[in-house]
C-alpha atoms as a PDB file:
ATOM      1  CA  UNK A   1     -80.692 -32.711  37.909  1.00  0.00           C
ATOM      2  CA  UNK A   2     -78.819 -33.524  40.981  1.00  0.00           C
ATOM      3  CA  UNK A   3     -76.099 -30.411  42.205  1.00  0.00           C
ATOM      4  CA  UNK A   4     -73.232 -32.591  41.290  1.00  0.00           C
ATOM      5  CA  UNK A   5     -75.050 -33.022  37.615  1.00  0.00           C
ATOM      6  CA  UNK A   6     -75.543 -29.764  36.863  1.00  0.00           C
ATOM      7  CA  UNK A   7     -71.518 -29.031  37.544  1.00  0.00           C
ATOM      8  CA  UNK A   8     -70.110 -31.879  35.949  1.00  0.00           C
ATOM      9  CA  UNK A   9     -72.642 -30.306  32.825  1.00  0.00           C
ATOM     10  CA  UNK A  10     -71.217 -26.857  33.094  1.00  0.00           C
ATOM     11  CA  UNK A  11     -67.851 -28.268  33.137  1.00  0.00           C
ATOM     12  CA  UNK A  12     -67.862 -30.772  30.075  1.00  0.00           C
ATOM     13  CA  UNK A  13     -68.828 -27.615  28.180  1.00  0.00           C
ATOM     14  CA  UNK A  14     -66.354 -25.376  29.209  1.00  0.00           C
ATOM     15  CA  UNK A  15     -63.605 -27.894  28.731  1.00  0.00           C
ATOM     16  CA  UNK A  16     -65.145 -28.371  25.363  1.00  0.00           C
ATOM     17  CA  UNK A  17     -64.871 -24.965  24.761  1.00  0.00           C
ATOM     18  CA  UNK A  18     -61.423 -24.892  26.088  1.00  0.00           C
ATOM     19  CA  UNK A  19     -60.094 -27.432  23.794  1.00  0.00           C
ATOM     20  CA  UNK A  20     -61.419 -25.813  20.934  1.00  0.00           C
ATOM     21  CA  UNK A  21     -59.904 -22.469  21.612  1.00  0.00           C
ATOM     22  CA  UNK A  22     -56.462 -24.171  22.473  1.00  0.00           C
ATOM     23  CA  UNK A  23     -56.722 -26.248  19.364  1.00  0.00           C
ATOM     24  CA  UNK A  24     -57.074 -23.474  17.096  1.00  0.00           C
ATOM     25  CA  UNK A  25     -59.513 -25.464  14.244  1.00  0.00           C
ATOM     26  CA  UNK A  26     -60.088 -28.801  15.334  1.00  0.00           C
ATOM     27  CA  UNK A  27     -62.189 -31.599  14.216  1.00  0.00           C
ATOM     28  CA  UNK A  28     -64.855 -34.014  15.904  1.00  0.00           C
ATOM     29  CA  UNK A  29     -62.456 -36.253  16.617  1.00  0.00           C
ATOM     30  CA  UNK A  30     -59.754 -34.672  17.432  1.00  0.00           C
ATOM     31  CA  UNK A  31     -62.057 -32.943  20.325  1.00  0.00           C
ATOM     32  CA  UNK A  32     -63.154 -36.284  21.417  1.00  0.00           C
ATOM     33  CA  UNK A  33     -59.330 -37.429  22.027  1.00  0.00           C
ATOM     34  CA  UNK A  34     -58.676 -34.060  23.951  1.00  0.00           C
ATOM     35  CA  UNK A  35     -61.903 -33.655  26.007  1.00  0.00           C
ATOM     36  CA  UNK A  36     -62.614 -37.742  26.744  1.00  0.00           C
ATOM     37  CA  UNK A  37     -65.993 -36.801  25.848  1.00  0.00           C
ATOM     38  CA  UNK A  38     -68.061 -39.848  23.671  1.00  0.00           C
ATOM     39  CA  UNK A  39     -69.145 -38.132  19.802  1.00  0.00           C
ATOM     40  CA  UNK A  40     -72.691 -38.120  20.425  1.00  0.00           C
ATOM     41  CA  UNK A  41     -72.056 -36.117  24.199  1.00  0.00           C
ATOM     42  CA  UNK A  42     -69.716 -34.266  22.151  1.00  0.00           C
ATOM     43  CA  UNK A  43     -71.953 -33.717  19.413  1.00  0.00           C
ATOM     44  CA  UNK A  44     -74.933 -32.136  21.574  1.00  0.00           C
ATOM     45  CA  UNK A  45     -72.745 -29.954  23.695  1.00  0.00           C
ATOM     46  CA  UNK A  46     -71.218 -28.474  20.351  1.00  0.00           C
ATOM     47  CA  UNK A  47     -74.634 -27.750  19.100  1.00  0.00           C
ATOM     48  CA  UNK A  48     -75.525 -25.595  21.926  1.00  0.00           C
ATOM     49  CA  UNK A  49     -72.276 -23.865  21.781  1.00  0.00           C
ATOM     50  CA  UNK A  50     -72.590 -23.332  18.309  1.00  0.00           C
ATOM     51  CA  UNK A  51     -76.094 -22.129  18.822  1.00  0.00           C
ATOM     52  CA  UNK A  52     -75.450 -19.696  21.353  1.00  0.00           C
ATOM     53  CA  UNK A  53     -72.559 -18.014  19.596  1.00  0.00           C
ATOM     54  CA  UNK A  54     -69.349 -19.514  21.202  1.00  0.00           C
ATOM     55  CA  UNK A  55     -68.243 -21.901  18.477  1.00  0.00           C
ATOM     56  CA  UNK A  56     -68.611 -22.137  14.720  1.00  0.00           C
ATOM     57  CA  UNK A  57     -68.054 -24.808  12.092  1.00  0.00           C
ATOM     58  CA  UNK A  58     -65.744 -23.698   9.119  1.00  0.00           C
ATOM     59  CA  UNK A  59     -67.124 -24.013   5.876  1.00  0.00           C
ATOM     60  CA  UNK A  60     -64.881 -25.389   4.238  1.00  0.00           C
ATOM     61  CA  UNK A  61     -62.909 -27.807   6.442  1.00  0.00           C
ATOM     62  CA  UNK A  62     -65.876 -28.690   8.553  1.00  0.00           C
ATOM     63  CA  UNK A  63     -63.784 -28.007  11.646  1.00  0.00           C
ATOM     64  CA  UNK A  64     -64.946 -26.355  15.153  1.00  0.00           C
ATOM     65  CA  UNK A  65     -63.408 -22.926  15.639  1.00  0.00           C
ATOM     66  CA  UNK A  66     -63.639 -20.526  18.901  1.00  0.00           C
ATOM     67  CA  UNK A  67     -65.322 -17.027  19.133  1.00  0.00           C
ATOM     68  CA  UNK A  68     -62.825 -15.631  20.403  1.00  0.00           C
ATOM     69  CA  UNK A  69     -64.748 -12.631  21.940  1.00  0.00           C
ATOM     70  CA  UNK A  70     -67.138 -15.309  23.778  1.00  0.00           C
ATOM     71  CA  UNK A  71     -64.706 -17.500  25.148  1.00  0.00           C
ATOM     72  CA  UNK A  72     -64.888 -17.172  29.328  1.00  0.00           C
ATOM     73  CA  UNK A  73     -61.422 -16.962  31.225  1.00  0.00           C
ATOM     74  CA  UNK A  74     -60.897 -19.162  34.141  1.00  0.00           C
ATOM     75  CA  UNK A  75     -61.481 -16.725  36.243  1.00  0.00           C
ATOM     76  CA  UNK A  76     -64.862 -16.517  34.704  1.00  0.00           C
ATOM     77  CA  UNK A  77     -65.519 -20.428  35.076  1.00  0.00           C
ATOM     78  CA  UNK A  78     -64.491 -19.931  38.394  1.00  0.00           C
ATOM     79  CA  UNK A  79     -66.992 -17.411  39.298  1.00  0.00           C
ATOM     80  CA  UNK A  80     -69.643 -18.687  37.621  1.00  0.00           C
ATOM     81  CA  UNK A  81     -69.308 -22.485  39.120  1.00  0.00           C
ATOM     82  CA  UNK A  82     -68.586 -21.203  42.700  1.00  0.00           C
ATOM     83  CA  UNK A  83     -71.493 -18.845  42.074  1.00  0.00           C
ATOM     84  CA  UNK A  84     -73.763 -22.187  40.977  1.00  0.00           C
ATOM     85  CA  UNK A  85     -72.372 -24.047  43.905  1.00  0.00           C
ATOM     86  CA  UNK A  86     -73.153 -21.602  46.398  1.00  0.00           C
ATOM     87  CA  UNK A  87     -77.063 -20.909  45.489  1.00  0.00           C
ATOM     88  CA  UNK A  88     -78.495 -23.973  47.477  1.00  0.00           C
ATOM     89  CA  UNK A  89     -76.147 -23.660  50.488  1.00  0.00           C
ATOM     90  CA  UNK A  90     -77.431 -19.992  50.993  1.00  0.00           C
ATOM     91  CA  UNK A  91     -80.623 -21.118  50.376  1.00  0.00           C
ATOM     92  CA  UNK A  92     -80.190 -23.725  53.178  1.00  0.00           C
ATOM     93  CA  UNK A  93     -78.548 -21.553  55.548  1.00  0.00           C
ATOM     94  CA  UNK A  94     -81.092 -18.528  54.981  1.00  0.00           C
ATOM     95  CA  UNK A  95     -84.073 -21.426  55.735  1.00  0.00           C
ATOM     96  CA  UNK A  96     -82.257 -22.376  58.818  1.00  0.00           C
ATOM     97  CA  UNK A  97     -81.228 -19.129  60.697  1.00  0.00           C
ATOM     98  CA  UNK A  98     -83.702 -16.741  58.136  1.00  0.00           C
ATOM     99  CA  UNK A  99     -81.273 -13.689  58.062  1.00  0.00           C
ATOM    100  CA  UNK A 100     -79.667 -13.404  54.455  1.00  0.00           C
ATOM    101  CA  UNK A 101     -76.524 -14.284  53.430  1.00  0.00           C
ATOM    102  CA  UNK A 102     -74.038 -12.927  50.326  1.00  0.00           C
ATOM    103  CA  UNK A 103     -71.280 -14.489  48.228  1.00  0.00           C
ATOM    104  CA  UNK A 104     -68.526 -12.551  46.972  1.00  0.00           C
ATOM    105  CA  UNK A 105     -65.137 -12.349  45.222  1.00  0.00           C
ATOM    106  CA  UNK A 106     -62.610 -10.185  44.972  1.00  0.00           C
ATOM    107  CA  UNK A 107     -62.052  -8.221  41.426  1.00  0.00           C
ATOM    108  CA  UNK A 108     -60.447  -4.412  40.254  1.00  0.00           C
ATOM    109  CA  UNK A 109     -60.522  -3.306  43.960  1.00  0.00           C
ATOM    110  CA  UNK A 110     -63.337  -4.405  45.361  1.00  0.00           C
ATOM    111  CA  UNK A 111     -65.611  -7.286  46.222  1.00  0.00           C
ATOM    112  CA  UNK A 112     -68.807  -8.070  44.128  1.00  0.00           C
ATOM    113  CA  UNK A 113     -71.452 -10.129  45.339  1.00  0.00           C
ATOM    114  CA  UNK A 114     -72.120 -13.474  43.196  1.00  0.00           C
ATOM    115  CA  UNK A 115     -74.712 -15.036  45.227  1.00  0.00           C
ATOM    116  CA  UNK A 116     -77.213 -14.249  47.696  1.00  0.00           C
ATOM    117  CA  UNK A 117     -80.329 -14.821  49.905  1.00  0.00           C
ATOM    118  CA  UNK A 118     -81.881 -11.741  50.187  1.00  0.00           C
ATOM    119  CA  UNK A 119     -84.523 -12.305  48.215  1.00  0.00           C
ATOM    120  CA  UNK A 120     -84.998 -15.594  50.576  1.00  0.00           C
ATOM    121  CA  UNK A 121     -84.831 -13.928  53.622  1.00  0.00           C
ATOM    122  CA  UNK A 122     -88.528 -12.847  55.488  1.00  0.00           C
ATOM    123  CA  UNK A 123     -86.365  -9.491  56.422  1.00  0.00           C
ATOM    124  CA  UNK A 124     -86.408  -6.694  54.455  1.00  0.00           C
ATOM    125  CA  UNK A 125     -82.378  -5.561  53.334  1.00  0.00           C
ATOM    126  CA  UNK A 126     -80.724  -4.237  50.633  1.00  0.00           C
ATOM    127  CA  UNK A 127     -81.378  -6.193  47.124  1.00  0.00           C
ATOM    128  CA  UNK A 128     -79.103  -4.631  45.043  1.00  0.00           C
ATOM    129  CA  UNK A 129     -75.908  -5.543  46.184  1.00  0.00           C
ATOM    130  CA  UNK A 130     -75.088  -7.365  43.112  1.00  0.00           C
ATOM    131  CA  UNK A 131     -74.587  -4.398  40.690  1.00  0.00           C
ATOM    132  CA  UNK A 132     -72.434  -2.379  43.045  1.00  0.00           C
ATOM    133  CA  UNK A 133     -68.677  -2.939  43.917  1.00  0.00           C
ATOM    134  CA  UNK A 134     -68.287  -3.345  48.078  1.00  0.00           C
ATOM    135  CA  UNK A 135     -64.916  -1.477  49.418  1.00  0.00           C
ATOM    136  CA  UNK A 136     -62.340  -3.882  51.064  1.00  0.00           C
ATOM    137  CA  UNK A 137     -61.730  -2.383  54.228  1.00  0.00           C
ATOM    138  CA  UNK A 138     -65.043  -1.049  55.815  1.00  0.00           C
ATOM    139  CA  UNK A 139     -67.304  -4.743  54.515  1.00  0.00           C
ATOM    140  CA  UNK A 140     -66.810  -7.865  56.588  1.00  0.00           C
ATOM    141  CA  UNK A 141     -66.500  -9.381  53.160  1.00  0.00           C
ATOM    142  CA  UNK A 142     -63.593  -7.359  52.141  1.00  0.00           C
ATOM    143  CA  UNK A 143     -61.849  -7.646  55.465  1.00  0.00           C
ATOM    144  CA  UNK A 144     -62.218 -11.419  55.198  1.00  0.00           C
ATOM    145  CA  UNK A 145     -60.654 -12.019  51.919  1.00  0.00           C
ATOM    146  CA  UNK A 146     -57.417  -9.568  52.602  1.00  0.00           C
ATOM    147  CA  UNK A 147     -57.189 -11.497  56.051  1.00  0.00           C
ATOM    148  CA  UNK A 148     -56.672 -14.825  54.574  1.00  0.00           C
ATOM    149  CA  UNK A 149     -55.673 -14.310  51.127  1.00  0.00           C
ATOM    150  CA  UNK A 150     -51.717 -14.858  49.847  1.00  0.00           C
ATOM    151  CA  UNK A 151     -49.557 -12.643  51.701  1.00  0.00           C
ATOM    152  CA  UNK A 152     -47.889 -11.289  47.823  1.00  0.00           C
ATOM    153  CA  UNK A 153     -51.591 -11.196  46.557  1.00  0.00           C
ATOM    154  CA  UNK A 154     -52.614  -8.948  49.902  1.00  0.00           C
ATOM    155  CA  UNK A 155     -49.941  -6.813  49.215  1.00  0.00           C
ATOM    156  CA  UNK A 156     -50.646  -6.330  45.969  1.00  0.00           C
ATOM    157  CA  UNK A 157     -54.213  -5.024  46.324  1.00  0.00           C
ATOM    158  CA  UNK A 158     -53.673  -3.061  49.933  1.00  0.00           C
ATOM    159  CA  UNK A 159     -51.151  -1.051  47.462  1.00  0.00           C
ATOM    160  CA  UNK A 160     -53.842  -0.842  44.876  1.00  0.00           C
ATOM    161  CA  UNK A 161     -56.042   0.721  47.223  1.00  0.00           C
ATOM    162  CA  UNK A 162     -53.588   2.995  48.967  1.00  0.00           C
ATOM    163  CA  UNK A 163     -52.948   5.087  45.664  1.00  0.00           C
ATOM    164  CA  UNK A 164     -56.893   4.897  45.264  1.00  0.00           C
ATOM    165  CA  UNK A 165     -58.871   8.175  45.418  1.00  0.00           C
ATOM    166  CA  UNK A 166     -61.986   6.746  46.817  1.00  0.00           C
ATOM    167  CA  UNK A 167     -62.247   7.887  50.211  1.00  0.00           C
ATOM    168  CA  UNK A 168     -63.294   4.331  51.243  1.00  0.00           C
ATOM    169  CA  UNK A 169     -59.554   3.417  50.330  1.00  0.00           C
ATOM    170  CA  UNK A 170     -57.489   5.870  52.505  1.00  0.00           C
ATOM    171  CA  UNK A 171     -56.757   3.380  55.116  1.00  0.00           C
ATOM    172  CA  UNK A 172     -54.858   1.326  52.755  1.00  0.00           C
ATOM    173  CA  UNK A 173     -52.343   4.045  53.600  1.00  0.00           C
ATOM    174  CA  UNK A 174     -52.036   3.314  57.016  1.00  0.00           C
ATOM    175  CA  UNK A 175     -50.375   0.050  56.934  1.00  0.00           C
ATOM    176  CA  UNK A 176     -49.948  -0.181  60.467  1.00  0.00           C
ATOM    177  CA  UNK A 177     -53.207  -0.248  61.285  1.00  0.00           C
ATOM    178  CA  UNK A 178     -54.589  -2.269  58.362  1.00  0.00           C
ATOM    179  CA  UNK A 179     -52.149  -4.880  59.777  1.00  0.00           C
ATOM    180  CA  UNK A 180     -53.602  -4.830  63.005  1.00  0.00           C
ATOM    181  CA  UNK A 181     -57.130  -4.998  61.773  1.00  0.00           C
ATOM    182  CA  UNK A 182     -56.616  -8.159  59.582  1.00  0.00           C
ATOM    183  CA  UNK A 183     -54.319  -9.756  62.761  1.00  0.00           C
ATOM    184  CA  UNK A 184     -57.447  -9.336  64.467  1.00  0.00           C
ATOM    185  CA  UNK A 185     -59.863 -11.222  61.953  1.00  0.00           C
ATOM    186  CA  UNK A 186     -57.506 -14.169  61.962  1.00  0.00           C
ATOM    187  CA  UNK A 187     -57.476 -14.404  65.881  1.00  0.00           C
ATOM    188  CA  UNK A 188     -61.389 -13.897  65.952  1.00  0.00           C
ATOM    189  CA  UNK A 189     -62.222 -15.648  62.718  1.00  0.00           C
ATOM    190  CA  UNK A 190     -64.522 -14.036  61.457  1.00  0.00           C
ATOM    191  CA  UNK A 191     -64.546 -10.296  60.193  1.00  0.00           C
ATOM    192  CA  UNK A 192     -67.183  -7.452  60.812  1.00  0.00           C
ATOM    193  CA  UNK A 193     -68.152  -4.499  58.472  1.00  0.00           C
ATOM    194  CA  UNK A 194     -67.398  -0.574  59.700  1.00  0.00           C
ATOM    195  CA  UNK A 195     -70.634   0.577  61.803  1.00  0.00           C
ATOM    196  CA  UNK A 196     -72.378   2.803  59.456  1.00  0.00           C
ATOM    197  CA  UNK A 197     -71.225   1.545  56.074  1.00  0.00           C
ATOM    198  CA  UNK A 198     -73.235   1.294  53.194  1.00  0.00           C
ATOM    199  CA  UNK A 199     -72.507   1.413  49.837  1.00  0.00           C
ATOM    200  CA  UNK A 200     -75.646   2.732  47.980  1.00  0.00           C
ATOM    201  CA  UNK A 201     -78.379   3.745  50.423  1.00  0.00           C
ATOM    202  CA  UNK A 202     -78.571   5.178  53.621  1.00  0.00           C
ATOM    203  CA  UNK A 203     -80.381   2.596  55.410  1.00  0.00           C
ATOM    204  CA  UNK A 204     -77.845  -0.153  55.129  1.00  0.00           C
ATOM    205  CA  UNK A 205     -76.289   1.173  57.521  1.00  0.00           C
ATOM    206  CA  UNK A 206     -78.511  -0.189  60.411  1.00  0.00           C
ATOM    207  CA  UNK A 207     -77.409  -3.334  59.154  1.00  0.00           C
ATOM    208  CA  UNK A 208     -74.319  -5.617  60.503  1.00  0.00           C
ATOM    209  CA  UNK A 209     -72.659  -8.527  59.201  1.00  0.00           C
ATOM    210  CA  UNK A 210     -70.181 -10.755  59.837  1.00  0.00           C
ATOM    211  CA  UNK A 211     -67.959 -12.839  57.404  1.00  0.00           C
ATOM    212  CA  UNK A 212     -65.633 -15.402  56.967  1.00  0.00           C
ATOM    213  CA  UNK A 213     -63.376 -16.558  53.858  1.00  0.00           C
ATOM    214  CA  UNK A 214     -64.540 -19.709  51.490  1.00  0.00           C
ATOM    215  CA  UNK A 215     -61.007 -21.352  51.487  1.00  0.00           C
ATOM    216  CA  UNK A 216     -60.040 -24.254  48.841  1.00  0.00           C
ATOM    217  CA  UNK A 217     -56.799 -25.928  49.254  1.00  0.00           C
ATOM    218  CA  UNK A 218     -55.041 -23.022  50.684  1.00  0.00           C
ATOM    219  CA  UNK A 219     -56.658 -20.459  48.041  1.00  0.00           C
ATOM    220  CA  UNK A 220     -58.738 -18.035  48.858  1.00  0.00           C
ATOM    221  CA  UNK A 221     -62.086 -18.275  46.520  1.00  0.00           C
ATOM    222  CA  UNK A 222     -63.910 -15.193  48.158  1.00  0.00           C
ATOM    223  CA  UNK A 223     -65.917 -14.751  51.314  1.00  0.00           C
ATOM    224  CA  UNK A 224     -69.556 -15.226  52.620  1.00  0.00           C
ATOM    225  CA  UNK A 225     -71.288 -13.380  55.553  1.00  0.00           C
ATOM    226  CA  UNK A 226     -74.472 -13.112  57.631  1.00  0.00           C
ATOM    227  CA  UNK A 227     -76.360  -9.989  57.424  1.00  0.00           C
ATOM    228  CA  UNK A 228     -78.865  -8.694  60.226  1.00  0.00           C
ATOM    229  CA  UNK A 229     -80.267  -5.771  61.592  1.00  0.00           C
ATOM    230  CA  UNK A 230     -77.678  -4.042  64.354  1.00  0.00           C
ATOM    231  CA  UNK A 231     -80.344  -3.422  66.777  1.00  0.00           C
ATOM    232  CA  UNK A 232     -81.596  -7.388  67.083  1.00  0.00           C
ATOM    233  CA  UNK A 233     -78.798  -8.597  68.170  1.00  0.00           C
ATOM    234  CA  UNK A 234     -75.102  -7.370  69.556  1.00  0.00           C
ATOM    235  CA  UNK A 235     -72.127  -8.895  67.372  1.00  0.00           C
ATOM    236  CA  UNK A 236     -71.536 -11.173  70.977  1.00  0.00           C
ATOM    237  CA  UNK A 237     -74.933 -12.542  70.945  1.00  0.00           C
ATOM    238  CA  UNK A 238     -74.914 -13.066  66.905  1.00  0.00           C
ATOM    239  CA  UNK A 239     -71.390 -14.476  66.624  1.00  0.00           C
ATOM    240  CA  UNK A 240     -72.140 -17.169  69.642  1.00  0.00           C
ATOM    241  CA  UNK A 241     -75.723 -17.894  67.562  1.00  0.00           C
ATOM    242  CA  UNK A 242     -74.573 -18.329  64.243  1.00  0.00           C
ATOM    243  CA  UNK A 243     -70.974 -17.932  63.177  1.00  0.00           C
ATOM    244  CA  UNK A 244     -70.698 -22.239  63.658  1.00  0.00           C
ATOM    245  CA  UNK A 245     -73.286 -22.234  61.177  1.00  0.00           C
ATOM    246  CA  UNK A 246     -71.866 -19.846  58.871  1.00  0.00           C
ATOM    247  CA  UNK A 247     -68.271 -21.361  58.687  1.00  0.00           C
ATOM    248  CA  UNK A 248     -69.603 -24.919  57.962  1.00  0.00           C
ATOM    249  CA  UNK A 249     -71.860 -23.270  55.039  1.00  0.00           C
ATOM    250  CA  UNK A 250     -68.165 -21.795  53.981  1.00  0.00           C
ATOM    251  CA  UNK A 251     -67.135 -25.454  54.201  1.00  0.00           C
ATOM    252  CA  UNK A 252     -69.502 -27.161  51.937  1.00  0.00           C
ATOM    253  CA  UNK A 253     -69.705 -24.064  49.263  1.00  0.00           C
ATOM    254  CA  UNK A 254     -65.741 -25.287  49.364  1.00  0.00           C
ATOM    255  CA  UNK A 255     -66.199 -28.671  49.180  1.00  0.00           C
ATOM    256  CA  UNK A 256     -68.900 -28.761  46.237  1.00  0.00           C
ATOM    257  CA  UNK A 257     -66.942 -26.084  44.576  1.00  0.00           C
ATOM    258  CA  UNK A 258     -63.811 -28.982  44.625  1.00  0.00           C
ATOM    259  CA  UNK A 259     -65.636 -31.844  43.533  1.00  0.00           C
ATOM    260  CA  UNK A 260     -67.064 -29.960  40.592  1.00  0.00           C
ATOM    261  CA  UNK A 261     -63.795 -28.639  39.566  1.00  0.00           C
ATOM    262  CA  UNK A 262     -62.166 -32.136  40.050  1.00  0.00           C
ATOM    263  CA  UNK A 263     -65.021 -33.567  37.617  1.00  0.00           C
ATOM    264  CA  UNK A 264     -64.128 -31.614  34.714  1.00  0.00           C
ATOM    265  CA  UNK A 265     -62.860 -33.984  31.817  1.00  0.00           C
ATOM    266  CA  UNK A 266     -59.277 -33.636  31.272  1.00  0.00           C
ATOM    267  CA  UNK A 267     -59.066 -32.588  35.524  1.00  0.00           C
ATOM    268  CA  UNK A 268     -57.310 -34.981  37.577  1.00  0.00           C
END
């Protein structure tokens, strides 16, 4: 399958799925009329749901009903497409310029890596950055999203963190300052992590990154960075190397993440 296949495959099944929950007991044709989907598409991707566990067929008036416990939120979709969307771009970019890359997005108060490279990359870093949350204001990542994100939704999670009793979240308490730090990413654009932070082991810390948002139509999606070791390069000598490269991998994660949302049935 071709990237924009696989999407628009994703998507015809969550909108199935969608219609189903929203119509509360609905039959074939009836989903047809809401989805736009032909009956023997329609028929195939209700097997598979059906098989996995996310719909079932009423016994007695033969209609499709949603698990509710298995249907995804759109924030879920969201994730998971984005996610899907990113792979080959990191893949690309880690080919390219060889030092990893992760995608992340923001959720309960931190950032949590979707995507990444690592395993791509001929440098040895830190693999398990999927299963741990990433603090907002000492990762590039975090610093990127708050920089760019809705002012309200910025707010709203900078207050979050300042009644936090992680110690990673005290400087959500000095507004002043957190202000001035995200000022800063907007007139460099780009963000860099704290020197010395790591979130599980030690020797992440030798490690520096810099990151910049994934932005689609004004909303901020999450954030993707470039990971090396400190002591190859100085942030100067990186940034001027790579950080063209990085923002136009921002770009097409952005654009691919559009055109598969905009190819959903029912989408305009």
């Amino acid at each position: 399958m071709t990237q924009n296949e696989t999407i628009r495959a994703l998507s015809r099944g969550l909108c199935v799925l969608q219609a189903v929950q929203d119509g509360n007991g609905m039959s074939l044709h009836e989903i047809s009329g809401a989805t736009g989907l032909a009956k023997p598409t329609l028929l195939r991707i209700l097997r598979t749901l059906e098989a996995e566990g996310y719909v079932r067929r009423g016994l007695t008036d033969q209609h499709y009903h949603a698990n509710v416990r298995s249907v995804p939120t759109e924030e879920e979709v969201q994730r998971s497409v984005l996610a899907e969307v990113a792979a080959p771009v990191l893949d690309q970019l880690c080919q390219e310029v060889l030092w990893p890359s992760d995608l992340a997005v923001y959720d309960d108060g931190h950032m949590w890596v979707q995507e990444t490279s690592r395993r791509r990359s001929p440098f040895m870093m830190n693999r398990a950055v999927t299963r741990f949350g990433i603090h907002m204001l000492q990762s590039g990542m975090g610093r990127a999203f708050l920089a760019y994100c809705h002012p309200d939704r910025r707010d709203e999670i900078l207050r979050r963190l300042a009644k936090s009793n992680e110690p990673h979240d005290v400087l959500a308490r000095k507004t002043g300052t957190v202000e001035k730090m995200l000022r800063d990413v907007r007139s460099k654009g780009y963000a860099t992590r704290v020197t010395g932070y790591f979130v599980t082991q030690p020797n992440e810390a030798r490690v520096a990154a810099i990151a910049v948002p994934v932005m689609a139509d004004e909303e901020v999606l999450g954030s993707v960075n470039l990971v090396w070791i400190a002591h190859a390069a100085n942030e100067e000598q990186f940034v001027r190397r790579y950080l063209g490269r990085l923002t136009e991998a921002s770009a097409e994660i952005a654009k691919r993440f559009i055109e598969g949302r905009e190819s959903r049935p029912g989408r305009a």
